[in-house]
PDB file of N, CA and C in Angstrom:
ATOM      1  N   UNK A   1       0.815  -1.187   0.000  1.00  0.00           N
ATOM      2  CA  UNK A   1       0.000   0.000   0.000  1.00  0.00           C
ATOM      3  C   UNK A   1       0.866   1.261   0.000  1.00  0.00           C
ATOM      4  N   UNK A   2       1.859   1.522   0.535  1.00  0.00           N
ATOM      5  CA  UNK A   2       2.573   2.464   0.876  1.00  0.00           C
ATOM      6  C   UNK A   2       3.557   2.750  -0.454  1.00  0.00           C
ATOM      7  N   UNK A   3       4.026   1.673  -1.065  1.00  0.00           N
ATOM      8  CA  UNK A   3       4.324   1.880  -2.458  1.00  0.00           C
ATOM      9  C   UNK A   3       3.806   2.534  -3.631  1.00  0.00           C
ATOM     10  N   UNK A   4       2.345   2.090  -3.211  1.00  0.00           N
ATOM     11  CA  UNK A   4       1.357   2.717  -4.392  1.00  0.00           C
ATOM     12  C   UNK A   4       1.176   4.244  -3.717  1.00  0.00           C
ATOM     13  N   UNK A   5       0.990   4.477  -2.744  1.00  0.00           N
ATOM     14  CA  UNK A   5       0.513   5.935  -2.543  1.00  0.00           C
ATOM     15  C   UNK A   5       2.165   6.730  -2.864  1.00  0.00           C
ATOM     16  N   UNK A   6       3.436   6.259  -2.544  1.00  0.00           N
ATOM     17  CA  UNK A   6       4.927   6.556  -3.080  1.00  0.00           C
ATOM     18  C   UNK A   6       4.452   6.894  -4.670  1.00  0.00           C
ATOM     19  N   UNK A   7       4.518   5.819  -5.248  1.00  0.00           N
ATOM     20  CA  UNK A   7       4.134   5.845  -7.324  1.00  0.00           C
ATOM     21  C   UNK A   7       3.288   7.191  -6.965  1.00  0.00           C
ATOM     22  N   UNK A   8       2.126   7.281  -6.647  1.00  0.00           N
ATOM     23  CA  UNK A   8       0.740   8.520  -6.970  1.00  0.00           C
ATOM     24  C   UNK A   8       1.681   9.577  -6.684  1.00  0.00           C
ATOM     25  N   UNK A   9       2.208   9.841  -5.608  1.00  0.00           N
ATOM     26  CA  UNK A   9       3.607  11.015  -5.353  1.00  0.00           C
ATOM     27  C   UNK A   9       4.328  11.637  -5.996  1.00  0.00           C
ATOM     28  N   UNK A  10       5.070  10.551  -6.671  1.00  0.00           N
ATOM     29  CA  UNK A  10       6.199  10.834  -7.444  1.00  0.00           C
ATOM     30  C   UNK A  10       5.210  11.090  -9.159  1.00  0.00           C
ATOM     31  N   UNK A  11       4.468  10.519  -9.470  1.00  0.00           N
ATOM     32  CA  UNK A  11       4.145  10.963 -10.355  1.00  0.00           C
ATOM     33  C   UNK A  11       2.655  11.990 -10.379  1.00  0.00           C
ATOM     34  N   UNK A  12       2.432  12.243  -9.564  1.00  0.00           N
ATOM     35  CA  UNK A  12       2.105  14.070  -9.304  1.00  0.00           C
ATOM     36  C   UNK A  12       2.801  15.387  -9.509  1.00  0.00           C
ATOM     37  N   UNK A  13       4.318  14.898  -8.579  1.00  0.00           N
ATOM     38  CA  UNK A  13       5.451  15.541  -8.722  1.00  0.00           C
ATOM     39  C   UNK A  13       5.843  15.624 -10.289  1.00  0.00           C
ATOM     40  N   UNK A  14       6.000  14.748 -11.141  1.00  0.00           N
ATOM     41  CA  UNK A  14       6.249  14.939 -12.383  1.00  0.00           C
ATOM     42  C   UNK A  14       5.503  15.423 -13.298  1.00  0.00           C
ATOM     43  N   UNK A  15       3.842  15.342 -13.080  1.00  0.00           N
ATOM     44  CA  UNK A  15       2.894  15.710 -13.799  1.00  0.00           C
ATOM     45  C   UNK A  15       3.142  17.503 -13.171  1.00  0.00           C
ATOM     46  N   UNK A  16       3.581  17.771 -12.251  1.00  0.00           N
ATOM     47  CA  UNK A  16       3.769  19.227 -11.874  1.00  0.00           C
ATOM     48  C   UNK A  16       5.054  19.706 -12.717  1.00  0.00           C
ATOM     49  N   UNK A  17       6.017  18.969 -12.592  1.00  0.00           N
ATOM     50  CA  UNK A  17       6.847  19.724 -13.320  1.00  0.00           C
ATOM     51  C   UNK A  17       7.204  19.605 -15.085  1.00  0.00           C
ATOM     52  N   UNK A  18       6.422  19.291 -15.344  1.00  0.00           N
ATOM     53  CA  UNK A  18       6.387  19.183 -16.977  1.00  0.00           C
ATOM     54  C   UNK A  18       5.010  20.213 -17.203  1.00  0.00           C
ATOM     55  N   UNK A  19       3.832  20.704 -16.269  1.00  0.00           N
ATOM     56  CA  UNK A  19       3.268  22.012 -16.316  1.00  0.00           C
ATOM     57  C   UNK A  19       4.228  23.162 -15.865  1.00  0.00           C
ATOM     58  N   UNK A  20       5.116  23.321 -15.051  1.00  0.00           N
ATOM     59  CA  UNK A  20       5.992  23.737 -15.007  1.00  0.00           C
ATOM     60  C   UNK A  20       6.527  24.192 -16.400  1.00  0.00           C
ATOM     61  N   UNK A  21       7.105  23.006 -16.769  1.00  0.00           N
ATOM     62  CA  UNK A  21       7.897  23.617 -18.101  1.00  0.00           C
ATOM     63  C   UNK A  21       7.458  23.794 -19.279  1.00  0.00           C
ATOM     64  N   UNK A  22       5.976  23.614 -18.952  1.00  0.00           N
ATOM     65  CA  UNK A  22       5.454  23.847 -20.268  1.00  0.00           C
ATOM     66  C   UNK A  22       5.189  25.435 -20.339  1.00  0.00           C
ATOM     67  N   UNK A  23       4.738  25.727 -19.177  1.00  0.00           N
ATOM     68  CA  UNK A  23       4.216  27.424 -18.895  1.00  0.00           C
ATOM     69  C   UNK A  23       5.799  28.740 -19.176  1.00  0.00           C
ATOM     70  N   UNK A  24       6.612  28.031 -18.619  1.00  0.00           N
ATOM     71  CA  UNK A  24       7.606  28.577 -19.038  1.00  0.00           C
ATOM     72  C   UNK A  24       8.490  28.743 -20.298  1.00  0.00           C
ATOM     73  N   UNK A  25       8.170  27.468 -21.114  1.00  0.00           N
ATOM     74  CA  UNK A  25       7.988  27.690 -22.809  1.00  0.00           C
ATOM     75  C   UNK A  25       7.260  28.540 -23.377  1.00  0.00           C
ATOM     76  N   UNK A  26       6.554  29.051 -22.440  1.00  0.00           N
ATOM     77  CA  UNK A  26       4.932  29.791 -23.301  1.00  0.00           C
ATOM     78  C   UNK A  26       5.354  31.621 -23.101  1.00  0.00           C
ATOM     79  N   UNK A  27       6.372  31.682 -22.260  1.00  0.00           N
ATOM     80  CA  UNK A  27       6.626  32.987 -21.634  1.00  0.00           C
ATOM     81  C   UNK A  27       7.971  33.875 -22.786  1.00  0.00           C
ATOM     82  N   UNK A  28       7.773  35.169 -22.467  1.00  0.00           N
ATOM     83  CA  UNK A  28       8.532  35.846 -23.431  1.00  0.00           C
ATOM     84  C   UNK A  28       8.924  37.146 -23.019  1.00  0.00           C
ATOM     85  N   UNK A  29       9.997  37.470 -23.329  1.00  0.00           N
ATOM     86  CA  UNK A  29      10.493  38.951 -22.752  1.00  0.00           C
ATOM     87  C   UNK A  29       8.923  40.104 -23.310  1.00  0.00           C
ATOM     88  N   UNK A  30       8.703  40.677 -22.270  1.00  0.00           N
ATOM     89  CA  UNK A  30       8.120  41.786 -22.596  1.00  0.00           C
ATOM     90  C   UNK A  30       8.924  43.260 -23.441  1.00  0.00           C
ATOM     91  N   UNK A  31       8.291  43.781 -24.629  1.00  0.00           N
ATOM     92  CA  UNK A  31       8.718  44.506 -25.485  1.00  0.00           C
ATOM     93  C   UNK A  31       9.029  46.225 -24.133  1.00  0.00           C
ATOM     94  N   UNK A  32       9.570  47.051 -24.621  1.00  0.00           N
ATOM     95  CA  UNK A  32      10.075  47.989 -23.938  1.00  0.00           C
ATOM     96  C   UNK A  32       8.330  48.847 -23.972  1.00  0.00           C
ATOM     97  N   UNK A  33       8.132  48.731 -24.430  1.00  0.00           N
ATOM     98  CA  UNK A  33       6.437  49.485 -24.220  1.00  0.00           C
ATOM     99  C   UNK A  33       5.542  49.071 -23.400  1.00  0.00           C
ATOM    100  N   UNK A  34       5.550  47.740 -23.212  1.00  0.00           N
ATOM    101  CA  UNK A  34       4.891  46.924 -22.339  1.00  0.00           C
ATOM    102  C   UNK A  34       5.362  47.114 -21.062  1.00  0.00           C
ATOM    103  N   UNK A  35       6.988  46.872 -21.110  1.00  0.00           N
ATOM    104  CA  UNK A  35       7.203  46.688 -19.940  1.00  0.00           C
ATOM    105  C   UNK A  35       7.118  48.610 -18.914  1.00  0.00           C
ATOM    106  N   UNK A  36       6.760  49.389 -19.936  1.00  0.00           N
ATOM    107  CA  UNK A  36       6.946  50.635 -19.486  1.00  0.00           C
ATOM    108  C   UNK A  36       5.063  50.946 -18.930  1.00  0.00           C
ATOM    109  N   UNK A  37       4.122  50.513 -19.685  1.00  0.00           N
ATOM    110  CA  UNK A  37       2.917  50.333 -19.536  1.00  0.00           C
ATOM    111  C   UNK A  37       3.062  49.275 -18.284  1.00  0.00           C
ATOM    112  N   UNK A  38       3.078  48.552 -17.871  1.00  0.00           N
ATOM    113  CA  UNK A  38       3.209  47.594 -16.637  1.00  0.00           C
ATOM    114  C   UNK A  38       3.889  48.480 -15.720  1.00  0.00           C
ATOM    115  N   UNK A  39       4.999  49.059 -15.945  1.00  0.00           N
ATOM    116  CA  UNK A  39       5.332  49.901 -15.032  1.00  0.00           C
ATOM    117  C   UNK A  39       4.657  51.401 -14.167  1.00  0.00           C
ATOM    118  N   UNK A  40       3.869  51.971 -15.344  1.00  0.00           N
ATOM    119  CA  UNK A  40       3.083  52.877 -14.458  1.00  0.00           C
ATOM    120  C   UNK A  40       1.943  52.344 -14.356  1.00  0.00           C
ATOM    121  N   UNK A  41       1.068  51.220 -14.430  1.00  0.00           N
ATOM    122  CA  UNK A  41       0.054  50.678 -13.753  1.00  0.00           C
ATOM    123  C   UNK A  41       0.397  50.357 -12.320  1.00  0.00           C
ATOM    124  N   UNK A  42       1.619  50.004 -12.273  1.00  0.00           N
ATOM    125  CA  UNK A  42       1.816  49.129 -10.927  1.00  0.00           C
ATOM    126  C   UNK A  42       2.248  50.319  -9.926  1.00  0.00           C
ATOM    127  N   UNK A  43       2.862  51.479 -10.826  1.00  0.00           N
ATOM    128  CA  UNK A  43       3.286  52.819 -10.025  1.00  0.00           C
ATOM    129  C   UNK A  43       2.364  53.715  -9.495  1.00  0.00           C
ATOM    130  N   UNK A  44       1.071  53.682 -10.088  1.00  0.00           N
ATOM    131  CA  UNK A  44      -0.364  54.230 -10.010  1.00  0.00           C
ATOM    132  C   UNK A  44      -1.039  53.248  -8.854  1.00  0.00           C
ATOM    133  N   UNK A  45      -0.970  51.978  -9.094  1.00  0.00           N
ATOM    134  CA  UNK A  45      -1.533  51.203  -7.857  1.00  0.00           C
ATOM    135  C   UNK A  45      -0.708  51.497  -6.750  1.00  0.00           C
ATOM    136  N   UNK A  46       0.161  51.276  -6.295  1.00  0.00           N
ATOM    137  CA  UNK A  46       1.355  51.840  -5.423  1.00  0.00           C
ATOM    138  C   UNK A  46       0.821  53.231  -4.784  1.00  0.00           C
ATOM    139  N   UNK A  47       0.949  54.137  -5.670  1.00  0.00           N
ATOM    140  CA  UNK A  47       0.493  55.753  -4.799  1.00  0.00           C
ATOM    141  C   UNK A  47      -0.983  55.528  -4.182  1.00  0.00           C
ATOM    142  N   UNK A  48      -1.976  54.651  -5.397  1.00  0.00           N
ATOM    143  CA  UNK A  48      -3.437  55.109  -4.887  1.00  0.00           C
ATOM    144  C   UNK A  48      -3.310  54.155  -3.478  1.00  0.00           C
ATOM    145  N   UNK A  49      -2.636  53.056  -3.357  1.00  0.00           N
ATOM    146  CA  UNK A  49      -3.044  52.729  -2.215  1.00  0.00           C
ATOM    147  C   UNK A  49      -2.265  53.486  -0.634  1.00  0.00           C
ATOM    148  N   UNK A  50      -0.826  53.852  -1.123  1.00  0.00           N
ATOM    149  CA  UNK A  50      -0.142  54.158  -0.422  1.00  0.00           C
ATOM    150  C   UNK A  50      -1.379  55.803   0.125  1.00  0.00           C
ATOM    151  N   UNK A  51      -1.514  56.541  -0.617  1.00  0.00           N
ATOM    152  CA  UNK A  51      -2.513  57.763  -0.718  1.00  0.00           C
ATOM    153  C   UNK A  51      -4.000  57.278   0.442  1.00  0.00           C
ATOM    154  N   UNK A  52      -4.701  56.072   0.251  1.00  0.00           N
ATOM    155  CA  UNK A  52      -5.704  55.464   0.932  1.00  0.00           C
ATOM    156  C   UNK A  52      -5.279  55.479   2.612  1.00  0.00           C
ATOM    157  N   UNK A  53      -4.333  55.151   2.455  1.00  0.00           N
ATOM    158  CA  UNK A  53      -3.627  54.261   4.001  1.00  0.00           C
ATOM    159  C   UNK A  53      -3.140  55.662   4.337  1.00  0.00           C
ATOM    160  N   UNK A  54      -2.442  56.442   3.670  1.00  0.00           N
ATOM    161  CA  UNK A  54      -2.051  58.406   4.439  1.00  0.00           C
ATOM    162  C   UNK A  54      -3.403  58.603   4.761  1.00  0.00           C
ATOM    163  N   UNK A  55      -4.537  58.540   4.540  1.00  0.00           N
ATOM    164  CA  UNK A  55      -5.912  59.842   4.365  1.00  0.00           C
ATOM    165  C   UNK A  55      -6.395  58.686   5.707  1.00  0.00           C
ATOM    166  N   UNK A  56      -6.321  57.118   5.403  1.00  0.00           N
ATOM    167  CA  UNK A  56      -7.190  56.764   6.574  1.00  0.00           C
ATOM    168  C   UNK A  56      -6.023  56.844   8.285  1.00  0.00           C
ATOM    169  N   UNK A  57      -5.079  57.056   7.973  1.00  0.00           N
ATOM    170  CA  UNK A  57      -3.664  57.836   8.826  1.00  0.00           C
ATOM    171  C   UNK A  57      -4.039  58.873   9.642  1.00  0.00           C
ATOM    172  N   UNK A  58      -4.567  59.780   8.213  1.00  0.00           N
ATOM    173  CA  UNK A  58      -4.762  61.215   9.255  1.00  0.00           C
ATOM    174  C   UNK A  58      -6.369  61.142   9.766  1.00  0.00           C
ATOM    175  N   UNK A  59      -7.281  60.339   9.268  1.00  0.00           N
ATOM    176  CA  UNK A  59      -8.448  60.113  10.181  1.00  0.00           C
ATOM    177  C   UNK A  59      -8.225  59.542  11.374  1.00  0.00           C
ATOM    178  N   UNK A  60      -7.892  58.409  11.694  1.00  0.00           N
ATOM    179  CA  UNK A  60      -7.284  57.882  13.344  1.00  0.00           C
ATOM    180  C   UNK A  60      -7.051  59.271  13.686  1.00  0.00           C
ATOM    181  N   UNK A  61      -5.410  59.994  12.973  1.00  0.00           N
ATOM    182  CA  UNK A  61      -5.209  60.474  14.379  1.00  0.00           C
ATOM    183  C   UNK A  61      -6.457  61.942  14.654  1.00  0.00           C
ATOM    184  N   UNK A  62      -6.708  62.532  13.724  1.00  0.00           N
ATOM    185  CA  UNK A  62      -7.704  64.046  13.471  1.00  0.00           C
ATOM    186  C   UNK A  62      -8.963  63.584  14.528  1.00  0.00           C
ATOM    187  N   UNK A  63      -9.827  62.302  14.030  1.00  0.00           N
ATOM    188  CA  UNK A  63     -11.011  62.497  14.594  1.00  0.00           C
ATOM    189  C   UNK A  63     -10.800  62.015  15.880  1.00  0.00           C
ATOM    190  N   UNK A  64      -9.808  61.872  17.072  1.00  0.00           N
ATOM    191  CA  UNK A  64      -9.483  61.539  18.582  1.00  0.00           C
ATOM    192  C   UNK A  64      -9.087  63.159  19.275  1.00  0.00           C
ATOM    193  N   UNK A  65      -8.257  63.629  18.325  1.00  0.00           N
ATOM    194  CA  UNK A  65      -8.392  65.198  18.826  1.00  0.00           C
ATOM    195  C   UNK A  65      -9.191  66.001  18.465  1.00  0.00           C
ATOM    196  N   UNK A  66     -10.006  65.701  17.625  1.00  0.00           N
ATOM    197  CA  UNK A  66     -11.245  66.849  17.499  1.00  0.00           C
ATOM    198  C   UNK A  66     -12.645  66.345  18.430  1.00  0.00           C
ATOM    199  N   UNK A  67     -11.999  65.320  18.949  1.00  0.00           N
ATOM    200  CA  UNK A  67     -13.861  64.793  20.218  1.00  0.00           C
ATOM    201  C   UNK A  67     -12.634  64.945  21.323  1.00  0.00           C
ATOM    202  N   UNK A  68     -11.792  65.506  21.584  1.00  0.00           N
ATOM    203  CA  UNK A  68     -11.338  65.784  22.896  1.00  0.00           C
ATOM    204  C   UNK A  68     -11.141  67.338  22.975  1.00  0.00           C
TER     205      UNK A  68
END
């Protein structure tokens, strides 16, 4: 019994890494436009959230000194 659940293991493990290498066959340098478009999406997500987390920052501390 312990053999057979070993075999199901090892060939899980292999059925993973041949998706593995198949996905990574499929992949390709991004062109300099792309990668510049990816770059200010991710630079825009970055501020708006960083911007969210300052504004809910200065609520904590504003609305404890304005009810005291």
């Amino acid at each position: 019994m312990a053999e057979k659940a070993n075999a199901l293991s090892l060939e899980n493990i292999s059925n993973t890494i041949k998706q593995y290498i198949r996905i990574l066959q499929l992949t390709r340098k991004p062109s300099n436009e792309e990668f510049l478009t990816i770059s200010k999406v991710a630079g825009a997500g970055i501020l708006i959230i960083g911007l969210i987390g300052f504004l809910v920052y200065l609520i904590m501390v504003l609305i404890p000194r304005a009810l005291l």
